[in-house]
Protein backbone atom coordinates (compact mmCIF):
# COMPACT_ATOMS: atom_id res chain seq x y z
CA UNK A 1 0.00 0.00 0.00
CA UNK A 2 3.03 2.71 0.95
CA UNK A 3 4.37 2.00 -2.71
CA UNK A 4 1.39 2.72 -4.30
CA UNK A 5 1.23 5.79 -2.22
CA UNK A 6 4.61 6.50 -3.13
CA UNK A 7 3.71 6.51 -6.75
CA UNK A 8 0.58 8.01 -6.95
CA UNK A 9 2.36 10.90 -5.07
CA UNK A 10 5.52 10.81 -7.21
CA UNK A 11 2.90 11.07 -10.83
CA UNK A 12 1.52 14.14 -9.28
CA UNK A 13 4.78 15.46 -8.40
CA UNK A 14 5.71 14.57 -11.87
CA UNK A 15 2.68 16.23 -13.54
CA UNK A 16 3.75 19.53 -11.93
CA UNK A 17 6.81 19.04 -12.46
CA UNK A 18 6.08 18.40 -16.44
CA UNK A 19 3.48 21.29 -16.49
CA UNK A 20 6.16 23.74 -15.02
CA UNK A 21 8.45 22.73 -17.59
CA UNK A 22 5.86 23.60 -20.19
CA UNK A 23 4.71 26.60 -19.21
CA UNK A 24 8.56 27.92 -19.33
CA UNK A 25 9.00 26.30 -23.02
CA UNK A 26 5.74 27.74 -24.32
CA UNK A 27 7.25 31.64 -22.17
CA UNK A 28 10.86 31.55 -23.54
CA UNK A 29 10.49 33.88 -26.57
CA UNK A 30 8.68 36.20 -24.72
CA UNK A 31 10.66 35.97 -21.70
CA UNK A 32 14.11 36.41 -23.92
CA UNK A 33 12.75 39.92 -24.80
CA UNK A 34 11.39 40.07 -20.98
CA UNK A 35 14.89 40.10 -20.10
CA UNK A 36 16.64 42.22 -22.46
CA UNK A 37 14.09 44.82 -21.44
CA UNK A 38 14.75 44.94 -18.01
CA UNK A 39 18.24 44.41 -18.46
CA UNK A 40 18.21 47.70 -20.72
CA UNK A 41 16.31 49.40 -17.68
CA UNK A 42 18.70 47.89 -15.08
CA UNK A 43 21.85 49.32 -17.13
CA UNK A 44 19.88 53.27 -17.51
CA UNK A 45 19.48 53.12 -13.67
CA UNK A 46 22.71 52.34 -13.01
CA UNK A 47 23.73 54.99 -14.90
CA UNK A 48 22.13 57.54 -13.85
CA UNK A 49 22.26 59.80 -11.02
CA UNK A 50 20.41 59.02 -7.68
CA UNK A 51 19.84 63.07 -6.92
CA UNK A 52 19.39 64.45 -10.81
CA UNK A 53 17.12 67.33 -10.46
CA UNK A 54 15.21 66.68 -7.25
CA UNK A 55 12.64 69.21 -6.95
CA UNK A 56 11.37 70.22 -3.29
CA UNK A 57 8.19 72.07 -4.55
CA UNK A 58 6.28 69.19 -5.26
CA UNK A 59 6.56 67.69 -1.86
CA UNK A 60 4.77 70.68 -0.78
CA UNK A 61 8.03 72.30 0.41
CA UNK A 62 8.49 68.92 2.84
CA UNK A 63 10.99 66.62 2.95
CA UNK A 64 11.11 63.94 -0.02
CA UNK A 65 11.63 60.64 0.00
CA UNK A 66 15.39 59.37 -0.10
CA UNK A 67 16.20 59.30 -3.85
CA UNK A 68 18.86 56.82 -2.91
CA UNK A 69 16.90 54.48 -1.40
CA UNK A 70 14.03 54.54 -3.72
CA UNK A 71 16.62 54.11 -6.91
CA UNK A 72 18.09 50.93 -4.59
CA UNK A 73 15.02 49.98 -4.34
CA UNK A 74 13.82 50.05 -7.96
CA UNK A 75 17.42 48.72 -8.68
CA UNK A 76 17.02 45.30 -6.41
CA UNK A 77 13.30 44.86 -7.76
CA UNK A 78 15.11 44.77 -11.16
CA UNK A 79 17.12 42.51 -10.38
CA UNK A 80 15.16 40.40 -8.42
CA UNK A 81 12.45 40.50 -11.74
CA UNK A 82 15.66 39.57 -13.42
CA UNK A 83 16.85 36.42 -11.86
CA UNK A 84 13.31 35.06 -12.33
CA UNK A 85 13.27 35.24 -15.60
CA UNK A 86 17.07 33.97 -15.88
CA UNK A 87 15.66 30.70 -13.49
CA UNK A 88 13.04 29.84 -16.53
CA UNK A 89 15.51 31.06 -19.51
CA UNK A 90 18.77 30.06 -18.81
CA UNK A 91 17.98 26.24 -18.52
CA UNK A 92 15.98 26.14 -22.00
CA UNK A 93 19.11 28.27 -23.77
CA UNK A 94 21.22 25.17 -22.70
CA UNK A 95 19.09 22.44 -23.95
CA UNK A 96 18.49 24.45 -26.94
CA UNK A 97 22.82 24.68 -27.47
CA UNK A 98 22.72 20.76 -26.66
CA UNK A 99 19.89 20.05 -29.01
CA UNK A 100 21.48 22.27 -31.75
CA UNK A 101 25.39 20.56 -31.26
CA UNK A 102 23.52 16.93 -31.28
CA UNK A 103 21.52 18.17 -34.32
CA UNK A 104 24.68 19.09 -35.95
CA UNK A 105 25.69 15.63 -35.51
CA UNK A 106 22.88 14.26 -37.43
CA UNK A 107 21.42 12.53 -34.34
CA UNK A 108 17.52 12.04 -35.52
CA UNK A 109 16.01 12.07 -32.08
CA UNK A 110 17.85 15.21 -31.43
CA UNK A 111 16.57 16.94 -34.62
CA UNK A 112 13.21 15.37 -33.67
CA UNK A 113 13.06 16.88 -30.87
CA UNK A 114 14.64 20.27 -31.75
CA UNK A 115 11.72 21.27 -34.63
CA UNK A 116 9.33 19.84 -32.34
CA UNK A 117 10.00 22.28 -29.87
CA UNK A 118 10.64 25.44 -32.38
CA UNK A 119 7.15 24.00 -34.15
CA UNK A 120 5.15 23.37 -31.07
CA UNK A 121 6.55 26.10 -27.79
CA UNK A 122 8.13 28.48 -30.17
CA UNK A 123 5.81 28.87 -33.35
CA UNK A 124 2.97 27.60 -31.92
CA UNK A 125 2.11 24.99 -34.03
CA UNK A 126 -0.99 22.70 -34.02
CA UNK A 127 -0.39 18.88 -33.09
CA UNK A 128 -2.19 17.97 -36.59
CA UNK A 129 0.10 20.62 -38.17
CA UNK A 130 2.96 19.43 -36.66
CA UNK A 131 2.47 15.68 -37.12
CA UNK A 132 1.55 16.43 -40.38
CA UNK A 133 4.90 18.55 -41.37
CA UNK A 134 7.13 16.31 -39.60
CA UNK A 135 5.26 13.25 -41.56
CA UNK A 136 4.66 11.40 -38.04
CA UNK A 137 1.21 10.21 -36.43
CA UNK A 138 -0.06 12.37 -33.61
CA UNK A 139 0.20 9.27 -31.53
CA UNK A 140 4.21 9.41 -31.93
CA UNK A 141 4.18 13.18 -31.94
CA UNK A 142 2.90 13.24 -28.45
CA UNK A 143 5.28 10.49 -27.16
CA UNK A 144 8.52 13.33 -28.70
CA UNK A 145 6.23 15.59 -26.69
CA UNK A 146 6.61 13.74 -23.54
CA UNK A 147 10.38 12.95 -24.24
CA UNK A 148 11.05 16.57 -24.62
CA UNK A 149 9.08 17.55 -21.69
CA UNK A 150 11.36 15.00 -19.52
CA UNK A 151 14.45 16.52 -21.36
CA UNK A 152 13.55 19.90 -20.09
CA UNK A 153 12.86 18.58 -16.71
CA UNK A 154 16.05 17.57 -15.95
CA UNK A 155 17.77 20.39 -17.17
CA UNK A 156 15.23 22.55 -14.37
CA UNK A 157 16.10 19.84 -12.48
CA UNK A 158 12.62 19.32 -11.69
């Protein structure tokens, strides 16, 4: 009985676990350009001054805020938005480098497994589509599907 409860346990574990590593395929693209915005923002704050031009008069001639602390502020919320992002990126830009070497290498699965992910998270292809341009059933397109899924997994080390 504790094994099956072990399992049962372990396929929900695994179902989050696969539908993490989904939602982060399906969010790259959009979370590449997520990044390079912020990081643009993170480099203008940096360089500019923490007391440029602060004007009194709008406090109603009381004491402001620290500029300071509000630009530290703004600065660690950057970077905090930042390493997020980097947590669901970085780990699909590696499997995408070791997908692409293996590819180079004519390994099919690899290939497989490469336009399956630029057809299906990255173009948004339909399954039919999909199975349809890559001349495979849905059947087998679904079982790549699950292999790549795994694939990402352990590279979030889910």
């Amino acid at each position: 009985m504790e094994t099956r409860e072990r399992s049962v346990e372990s396929g929900v574990d695994d179902r989050e676990a696969s539908r993490r590593a989904e939602e982060c395929l399906y969010g790259y693209r959009l979370n590449l350009s997520r990044l390079r915005t912020l990081r643009g923002r993170l480099g203008l704050l940096e360089a500019s001054p923490s007391n440029r031009g602060v004007s009194y008069e709008r406090y109603g001639g009381g004491v402001p805020g620290d500029p300071v602390a509000k630009r530290m502020e703004r600065i660690d919320r950057l970077e905090r938005q930042i390493a997020e992002l980097e947590s669901r990126t970085e780990p699909i830009t590696r499997m995408l480098e070791d997908l692409r070497e293996d590819y180079g290498l004519e390994s099919s699965r690899s290939r497989e497994l490469f336009q399956l992910l630029e057809l299906r998270y990255f173009a948004g292809g339909t399954w039919p589509e999909i199975a349809v341009k890559l001349g495979v059933s849905e059947t087998a397109l679904k079982r790549r599907r699950r292999h790549l899924l795994r694939l990402a997994m352990d590279y979030f080390c889910l």
